[in-house]
Protein backbone atom coordinates (compact mmCIF):
# COMPACT_ATOMS: atom_id res chain seq x y z
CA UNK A 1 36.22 -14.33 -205.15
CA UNK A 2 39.32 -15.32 -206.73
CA UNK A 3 39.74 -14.35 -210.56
CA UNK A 4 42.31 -14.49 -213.12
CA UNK A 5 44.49 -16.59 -211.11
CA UNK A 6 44.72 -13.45 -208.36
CA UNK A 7 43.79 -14.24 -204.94
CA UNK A 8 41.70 -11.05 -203.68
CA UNK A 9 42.72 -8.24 -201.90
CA UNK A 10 41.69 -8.88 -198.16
CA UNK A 11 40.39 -6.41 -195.31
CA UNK A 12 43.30 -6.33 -192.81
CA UNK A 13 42.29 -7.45 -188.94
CA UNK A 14 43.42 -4.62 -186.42
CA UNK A 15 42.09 -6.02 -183.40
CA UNK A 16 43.66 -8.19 -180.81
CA UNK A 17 44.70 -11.76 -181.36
CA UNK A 18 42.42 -13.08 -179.23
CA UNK A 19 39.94 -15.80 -180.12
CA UNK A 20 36.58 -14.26 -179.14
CA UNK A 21 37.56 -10.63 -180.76
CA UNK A 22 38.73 -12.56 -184.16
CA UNK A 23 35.48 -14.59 -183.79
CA UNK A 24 33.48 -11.43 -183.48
CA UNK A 25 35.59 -10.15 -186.79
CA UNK A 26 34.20 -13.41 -188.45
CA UNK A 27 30.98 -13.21 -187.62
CA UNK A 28 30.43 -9.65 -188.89
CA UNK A 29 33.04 -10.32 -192.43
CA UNK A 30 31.22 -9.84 -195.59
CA UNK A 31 34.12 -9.72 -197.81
CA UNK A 32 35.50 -12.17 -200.11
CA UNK A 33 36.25 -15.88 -199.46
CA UNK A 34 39.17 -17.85 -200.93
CA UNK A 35 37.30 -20.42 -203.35
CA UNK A 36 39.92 -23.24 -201.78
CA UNK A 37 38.60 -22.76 -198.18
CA UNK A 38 34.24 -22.08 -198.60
CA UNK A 39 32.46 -21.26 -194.90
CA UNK A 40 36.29 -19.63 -194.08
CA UNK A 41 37.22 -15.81 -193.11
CA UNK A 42 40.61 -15.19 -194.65
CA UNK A 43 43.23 -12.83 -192.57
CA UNK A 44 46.35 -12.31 -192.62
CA UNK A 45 48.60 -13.51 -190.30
CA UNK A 46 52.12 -13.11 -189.66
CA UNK A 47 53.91 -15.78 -187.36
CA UNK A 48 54.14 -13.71 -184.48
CA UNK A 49 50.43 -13.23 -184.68
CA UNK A 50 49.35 -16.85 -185.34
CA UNK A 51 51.80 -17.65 -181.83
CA UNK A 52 50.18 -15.09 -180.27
CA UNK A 53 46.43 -16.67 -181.31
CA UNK A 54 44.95 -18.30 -178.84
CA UNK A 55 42.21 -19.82 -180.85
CA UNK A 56 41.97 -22.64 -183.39
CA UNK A 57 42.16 -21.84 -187.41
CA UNK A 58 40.85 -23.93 -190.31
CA UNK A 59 44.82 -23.07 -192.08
CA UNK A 60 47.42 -21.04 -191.52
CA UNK A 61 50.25 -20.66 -193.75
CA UNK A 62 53.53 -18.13 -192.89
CA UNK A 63 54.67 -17.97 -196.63
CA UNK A 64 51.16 -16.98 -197.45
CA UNK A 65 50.83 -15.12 -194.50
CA UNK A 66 47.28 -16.05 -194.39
CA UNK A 67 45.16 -17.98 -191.91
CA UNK A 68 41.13 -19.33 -192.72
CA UNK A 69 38.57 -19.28 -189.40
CA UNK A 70 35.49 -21.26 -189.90
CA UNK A 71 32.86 -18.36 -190.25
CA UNK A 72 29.63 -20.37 -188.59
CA UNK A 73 30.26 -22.96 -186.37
CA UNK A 74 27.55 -23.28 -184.45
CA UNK A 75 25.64 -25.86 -181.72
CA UNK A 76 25.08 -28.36 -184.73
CA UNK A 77 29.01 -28.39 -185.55
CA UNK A 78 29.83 -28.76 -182.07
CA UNK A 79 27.95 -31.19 -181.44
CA UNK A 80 29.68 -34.14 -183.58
CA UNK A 81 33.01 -32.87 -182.19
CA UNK A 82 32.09 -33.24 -179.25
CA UNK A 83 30.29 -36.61 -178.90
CA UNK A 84 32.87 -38.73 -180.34
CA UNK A 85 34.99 -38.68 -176.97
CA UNK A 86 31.93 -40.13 -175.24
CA UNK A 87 31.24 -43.10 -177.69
CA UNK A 88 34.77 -44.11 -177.90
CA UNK A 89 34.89 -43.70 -174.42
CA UNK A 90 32.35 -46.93 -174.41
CA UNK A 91 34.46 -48.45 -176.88
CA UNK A 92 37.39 -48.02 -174.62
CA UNK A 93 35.37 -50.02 -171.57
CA UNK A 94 35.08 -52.78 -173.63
CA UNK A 95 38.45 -52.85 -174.84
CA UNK A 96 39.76 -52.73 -171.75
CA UNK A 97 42.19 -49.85 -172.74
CA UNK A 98 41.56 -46.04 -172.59
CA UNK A 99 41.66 -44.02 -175.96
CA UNK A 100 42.80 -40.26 -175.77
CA UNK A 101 41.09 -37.50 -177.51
CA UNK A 102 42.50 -34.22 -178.54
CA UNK A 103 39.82 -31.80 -179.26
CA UNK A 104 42.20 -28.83 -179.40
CA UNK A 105 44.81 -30.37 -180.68
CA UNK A 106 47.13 -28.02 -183.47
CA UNK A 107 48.85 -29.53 -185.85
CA UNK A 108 51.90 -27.40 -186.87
CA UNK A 109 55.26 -27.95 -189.74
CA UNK A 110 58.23 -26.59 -188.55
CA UNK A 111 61.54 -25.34 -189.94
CA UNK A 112 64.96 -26.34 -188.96
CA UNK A 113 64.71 -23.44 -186.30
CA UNK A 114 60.91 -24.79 -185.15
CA UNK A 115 58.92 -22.15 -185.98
CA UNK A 116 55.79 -22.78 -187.43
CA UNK A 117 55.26 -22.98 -191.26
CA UNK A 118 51.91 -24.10 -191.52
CA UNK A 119 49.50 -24.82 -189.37
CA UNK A 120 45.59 -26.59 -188.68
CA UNK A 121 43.57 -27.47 -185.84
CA UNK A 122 41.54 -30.63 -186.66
CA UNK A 123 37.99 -31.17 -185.34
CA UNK A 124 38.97 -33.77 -183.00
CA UNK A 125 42.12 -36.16 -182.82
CA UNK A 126 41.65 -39.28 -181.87
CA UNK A 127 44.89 -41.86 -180.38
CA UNK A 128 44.28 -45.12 -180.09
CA UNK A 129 46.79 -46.06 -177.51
CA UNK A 130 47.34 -43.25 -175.24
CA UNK A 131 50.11 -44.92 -172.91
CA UNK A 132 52.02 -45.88 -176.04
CA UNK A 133 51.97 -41.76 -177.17
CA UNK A 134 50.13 -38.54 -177.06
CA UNK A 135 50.78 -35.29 -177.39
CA UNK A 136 52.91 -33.21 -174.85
CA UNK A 137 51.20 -30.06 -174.92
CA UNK A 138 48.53 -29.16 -177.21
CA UNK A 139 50.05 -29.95 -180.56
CA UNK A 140 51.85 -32.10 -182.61
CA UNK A 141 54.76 -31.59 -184.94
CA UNK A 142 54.30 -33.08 -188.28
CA UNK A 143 57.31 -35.26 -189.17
CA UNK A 144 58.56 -35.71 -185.77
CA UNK A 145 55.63 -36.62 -183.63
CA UNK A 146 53.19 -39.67 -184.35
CA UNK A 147 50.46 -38.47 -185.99
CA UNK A 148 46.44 -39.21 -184.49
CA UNK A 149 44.98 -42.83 -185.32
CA UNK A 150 42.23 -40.59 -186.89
CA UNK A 151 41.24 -36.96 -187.76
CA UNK A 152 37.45 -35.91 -187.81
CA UNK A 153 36.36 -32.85 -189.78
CA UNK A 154 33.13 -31.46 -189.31
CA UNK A 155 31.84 -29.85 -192.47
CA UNK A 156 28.68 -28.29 -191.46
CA UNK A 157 29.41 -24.59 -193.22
CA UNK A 158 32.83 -26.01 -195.00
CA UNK A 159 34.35 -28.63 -197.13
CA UNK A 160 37.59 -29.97 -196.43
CA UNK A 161 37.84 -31.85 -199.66
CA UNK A 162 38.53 -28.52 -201.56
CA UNK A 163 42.01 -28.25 -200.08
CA UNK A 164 42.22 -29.32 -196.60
CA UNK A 165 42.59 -33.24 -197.29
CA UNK A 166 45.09 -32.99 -199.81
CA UNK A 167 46.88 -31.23 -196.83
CA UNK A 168 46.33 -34.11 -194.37
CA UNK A 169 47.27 -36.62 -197.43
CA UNK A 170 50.80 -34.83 -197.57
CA UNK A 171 51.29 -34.96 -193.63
CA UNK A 172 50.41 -38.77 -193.69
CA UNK A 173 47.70 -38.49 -191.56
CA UNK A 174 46.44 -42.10 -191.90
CA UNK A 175 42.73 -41.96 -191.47
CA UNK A 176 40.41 -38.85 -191.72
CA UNK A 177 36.56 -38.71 -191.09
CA UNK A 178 34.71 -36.23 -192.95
CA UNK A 179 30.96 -35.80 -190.88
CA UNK A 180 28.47 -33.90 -192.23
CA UNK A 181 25.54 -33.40 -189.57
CA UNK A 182 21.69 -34.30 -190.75
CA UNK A 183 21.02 -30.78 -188.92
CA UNK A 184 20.73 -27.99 -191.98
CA UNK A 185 22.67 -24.83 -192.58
CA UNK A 186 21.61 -22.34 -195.39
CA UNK A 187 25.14 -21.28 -195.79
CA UNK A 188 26.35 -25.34 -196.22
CA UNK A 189 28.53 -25.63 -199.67
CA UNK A 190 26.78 -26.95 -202.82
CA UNK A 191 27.80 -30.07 -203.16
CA UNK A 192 28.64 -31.33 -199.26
CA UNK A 193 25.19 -33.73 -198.29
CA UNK A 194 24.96 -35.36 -194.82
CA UNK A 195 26.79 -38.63 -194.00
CA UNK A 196 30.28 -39.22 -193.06
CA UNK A 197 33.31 -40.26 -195.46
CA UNK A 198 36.19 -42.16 -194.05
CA UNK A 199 39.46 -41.49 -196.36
CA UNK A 200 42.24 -44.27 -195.42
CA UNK A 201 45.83 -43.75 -196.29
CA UNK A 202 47.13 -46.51 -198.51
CA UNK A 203 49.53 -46.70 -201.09
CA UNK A 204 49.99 -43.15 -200.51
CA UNK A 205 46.87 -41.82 -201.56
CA UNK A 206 43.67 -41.77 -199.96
CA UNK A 207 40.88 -44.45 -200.96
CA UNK A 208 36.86 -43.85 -199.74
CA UNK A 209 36.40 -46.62 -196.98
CA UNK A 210 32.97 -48.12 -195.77
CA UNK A 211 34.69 -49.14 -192.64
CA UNK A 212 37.24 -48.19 -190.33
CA UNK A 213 40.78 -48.90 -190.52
CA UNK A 214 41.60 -47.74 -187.33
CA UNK A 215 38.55 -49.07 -185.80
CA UNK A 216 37.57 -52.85 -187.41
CA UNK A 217 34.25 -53.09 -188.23
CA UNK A 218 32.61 -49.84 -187.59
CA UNK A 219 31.37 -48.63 -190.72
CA UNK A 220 30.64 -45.10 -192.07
CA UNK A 221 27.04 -44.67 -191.75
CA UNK A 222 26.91 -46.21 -188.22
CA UNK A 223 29.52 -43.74 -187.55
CA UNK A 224 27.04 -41.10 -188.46
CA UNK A 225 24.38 -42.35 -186.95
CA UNK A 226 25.72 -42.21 -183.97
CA UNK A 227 27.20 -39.12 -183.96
CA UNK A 228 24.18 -36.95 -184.57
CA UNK A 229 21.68 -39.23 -181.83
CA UNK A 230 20.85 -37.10 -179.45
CA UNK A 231 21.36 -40.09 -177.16
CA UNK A 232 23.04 -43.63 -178.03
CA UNK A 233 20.69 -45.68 -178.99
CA UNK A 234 20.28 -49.92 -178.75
CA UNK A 235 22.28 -50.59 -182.04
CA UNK A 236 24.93 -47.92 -181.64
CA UNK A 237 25.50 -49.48 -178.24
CA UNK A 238 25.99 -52.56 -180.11
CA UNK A 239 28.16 -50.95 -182.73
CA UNK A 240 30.27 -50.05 -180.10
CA UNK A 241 30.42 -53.08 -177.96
CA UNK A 242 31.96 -54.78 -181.08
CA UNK A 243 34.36 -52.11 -182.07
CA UNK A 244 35.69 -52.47 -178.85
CA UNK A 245 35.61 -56.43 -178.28
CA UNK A 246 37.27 -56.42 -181.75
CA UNK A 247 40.39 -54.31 -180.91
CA UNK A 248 40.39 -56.00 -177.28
CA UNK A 249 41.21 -59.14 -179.30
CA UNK A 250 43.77 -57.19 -181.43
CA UNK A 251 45.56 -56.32 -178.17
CA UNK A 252 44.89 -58.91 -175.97
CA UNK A 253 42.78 -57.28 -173.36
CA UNK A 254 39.23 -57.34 -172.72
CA UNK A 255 36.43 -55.61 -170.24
CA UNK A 256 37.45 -56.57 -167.30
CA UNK A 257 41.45 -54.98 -167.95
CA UNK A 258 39.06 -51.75 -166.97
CA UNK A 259 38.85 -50.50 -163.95
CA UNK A 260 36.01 -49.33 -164.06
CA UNK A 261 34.08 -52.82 -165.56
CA UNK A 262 36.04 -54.81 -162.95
CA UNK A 263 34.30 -52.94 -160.22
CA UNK A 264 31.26 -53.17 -162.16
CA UNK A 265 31.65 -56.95 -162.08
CA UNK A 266 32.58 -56.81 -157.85
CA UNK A 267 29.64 -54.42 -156.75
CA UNK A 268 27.38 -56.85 -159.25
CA UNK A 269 28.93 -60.01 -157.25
CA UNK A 270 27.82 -58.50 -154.14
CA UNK A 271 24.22 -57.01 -154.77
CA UNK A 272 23.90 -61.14 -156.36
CA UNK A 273 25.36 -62.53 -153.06
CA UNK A 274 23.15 -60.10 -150.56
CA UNK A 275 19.65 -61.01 -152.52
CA UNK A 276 20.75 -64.67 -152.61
CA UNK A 277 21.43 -65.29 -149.58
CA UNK A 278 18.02 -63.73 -148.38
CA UNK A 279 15.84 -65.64 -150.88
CA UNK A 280 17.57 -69.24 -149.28
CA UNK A 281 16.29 -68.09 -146.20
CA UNK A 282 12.80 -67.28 -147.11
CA UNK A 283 12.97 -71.11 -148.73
CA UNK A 284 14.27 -72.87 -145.85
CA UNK A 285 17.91 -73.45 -145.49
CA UNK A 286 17.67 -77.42 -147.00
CA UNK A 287 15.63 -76.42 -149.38
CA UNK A 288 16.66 -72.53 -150.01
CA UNK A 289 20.88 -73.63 -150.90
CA UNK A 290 20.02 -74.35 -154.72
CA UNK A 291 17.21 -71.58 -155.32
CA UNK A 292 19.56 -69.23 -153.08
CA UNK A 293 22.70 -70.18 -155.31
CA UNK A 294 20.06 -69.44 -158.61
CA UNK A 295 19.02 -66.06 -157.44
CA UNK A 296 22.41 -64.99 -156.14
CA UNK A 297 23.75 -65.84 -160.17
CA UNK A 298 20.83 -64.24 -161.41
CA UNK A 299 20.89 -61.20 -159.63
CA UNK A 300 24.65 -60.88 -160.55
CA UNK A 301 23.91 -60.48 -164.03
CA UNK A 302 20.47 -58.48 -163.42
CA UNK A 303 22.71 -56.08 -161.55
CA UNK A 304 25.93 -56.58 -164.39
CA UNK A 305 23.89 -55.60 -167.03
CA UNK A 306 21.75 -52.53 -165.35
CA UNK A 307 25.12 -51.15 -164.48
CA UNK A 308 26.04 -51.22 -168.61
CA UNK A 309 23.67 -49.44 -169.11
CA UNK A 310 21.07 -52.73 -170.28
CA UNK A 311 17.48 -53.45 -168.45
CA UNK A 312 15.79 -56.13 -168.15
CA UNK A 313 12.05 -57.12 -168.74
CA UNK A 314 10.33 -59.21 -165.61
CA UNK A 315 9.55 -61.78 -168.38
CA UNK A 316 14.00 -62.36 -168.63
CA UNK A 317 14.32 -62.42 -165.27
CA UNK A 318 11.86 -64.83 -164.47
CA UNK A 319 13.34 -67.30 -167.00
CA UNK A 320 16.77 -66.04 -165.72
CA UNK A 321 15.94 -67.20 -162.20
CA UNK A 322 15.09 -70.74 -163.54
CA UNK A 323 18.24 -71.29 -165.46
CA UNK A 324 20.55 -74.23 -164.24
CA UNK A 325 23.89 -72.26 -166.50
CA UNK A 326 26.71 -72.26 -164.46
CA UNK A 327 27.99 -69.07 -163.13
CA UNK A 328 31.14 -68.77 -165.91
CA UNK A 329 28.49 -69.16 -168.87
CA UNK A 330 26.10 -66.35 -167.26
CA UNK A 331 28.61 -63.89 -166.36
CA UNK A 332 30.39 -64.46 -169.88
CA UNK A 333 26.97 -63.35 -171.44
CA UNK A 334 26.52 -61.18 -169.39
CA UNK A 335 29.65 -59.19 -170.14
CA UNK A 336 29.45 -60.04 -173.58
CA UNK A 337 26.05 -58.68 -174.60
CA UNK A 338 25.04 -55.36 -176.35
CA UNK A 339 21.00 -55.65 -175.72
CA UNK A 340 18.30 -57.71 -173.64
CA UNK A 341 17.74 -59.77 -176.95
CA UNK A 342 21.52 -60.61 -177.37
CA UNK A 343 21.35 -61.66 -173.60
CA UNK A 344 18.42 -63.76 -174.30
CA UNK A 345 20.13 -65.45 -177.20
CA UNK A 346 23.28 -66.22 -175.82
CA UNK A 347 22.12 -67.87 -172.81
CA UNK A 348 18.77 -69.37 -175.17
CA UNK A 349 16.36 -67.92 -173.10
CA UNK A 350 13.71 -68.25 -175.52
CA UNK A 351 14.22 -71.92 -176.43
């Protein structure tokens, strides 16, 4: 460890600068660590050799000639990294917009000759509005290019508060997540507990949130709940459903500005209109026009909803067959619930 104000004397890395050999030099290190970067291998790096890297580092720094690699990553901090495109993917359907996500994303500083200074490659960058900006390539020059909407961190074996934020803080990066997973690692710092942190950028400094900036309304510890479910469950669906409804109104768009939802809502229409039309003519054809018309609407939203991802019980559809709502007020909740129950209340199912 570091003493008297000395950093320590590092083993030099001889191999090649490629990711799985320094990965292998990681896993097998049992030399000091740098007291500013805990879970990290230190080793050196010149600038030639950090270009020449093809893998990801916690920092790199030329004037130090130094770069960190996370020493145990691991299934468990994979796994947060990794599920966050897929929720915000459903927040994106109900937006009506797409949101990018850069997993690999570096994030480099430059000098007047733009080569790399200093260097990190985030968990997972996340841009709100893709077709307004993204990355060319796979990074992003600090001062220059926009920076991500928000930066998640996964400290499973680390802690990015001991220097890493402070880093982000001078880059302006306006919104970081700090996740740690409810999955256990001996070697986790003292100190780091599981939940997730949201640091927003105001005033230039960063304040502890318990929601979102970048994304109204969803709070911290929904955040983490959903990010270590093995599956998304009822309420993160819900979560999500009014993340993206929220930021839909922001913008101006909604579910059906998706391509995806819109032929949702067609292949629903026509499922409604086939089982309709052969219910009226089990009825009769005087007497089969208004229970056909019923069916046909409630079959449209049976099959709207089981295409999100939402099932019904036979109890809901039998009062759903019954109802006399006209079709704009059972598609609307149809499109606009997160569960069976909201379903049920919105349409007062249970009145």
């Amino acid at each position: 460890m570091t003493t008297g104000g000395e950093r320590p004397r590092y083993v030099v890395y001889g191999g090649p600068w490629e990711r799985d050999a320094v990965l292998d030099y990681v896993a097998q290190y049992d030399g000091p660590e740098d007291a500013e970067f805990p879970g990290c291998v230190p080793i050196p790096m010149t600038a030639e050799q950090f270009e020449e890297y093809d893998g990801g580092v916690e920092y790199w720094s030329r004037d130090l000639g130094m770069a960190w690699v996370a020493r145990d990553g691991g299934p468990d901090h994979e796994n947060a990294r990794g599920h966050l495109p897929a929720l915000l993917t459903r927040v994106a359907l109900e937006r009506g917009s797409p949101i990018r996500c850069w997993g690999g994303l570096r994030m480099v500083v430059v000098d007047r000759d733009g080569r790399a200074t200093e260097a990190m490659h985030p968990d997972q960058s996340v841009y709100l509005h893709p077709s307004s900006w993204t990355p060319s390539g796979r990074q992003t020059v600090i001062g220059s290019d926009r920076p991500p909407d928000v930066v998640l961190e996964v400290d499973h074996t680390t802690d990015v508060r001991r220097k890493k934020l402070g880093i982000y803080h001078r880059w302006g990066v306006p919104e970081v997540w700090v996740e740690t997973p409810d999955a256990p690692s001996p070697s986790r710092p003292r100190g780091v507990v599981p939940g997730l942190s949201i640091y927003v950028l105001e005033d230039d400094d960063y304040g502890v949130a318990p929601v979102s900036a970048a994304l109204p309304t969803w709070e911290a510890y929904e955040i983490h709940a959903a990010l270590n479910e093995p599956s998304a469950s009822a309420d993160t669906i819900e979560n999500l459903v009014r993340v993206g409804r929220v930021l839909g109104d922001i913008d101006g768009t909604g579910p059906m500005d998706d391509v995806q939802i819109a032929g949702y809502m067609r292949r629903a229409h026509g499922v409604g209109q086939r089982t309709g039309f052969a219910r009226g003519r089990e009825l009769g054809h005087a007497s089969g026009l208004a229970e056909g018309r019923r069916n046909t609407l409630a079959s449209t939203a049976t099959e709207l909803l089981r295409l999100r991802g939402i099932t019904l019980s036979d109890d809901t559809k039998r009062r759903l067959a019954t109802t006399t709502l006209t079709e704009e007020a059972l598609l609307a909740a149809a499109m606009g619930s997160s569960t069976e129950p909201d379903f049920r209340k919105r349409l007062a199912l249970d009145d």
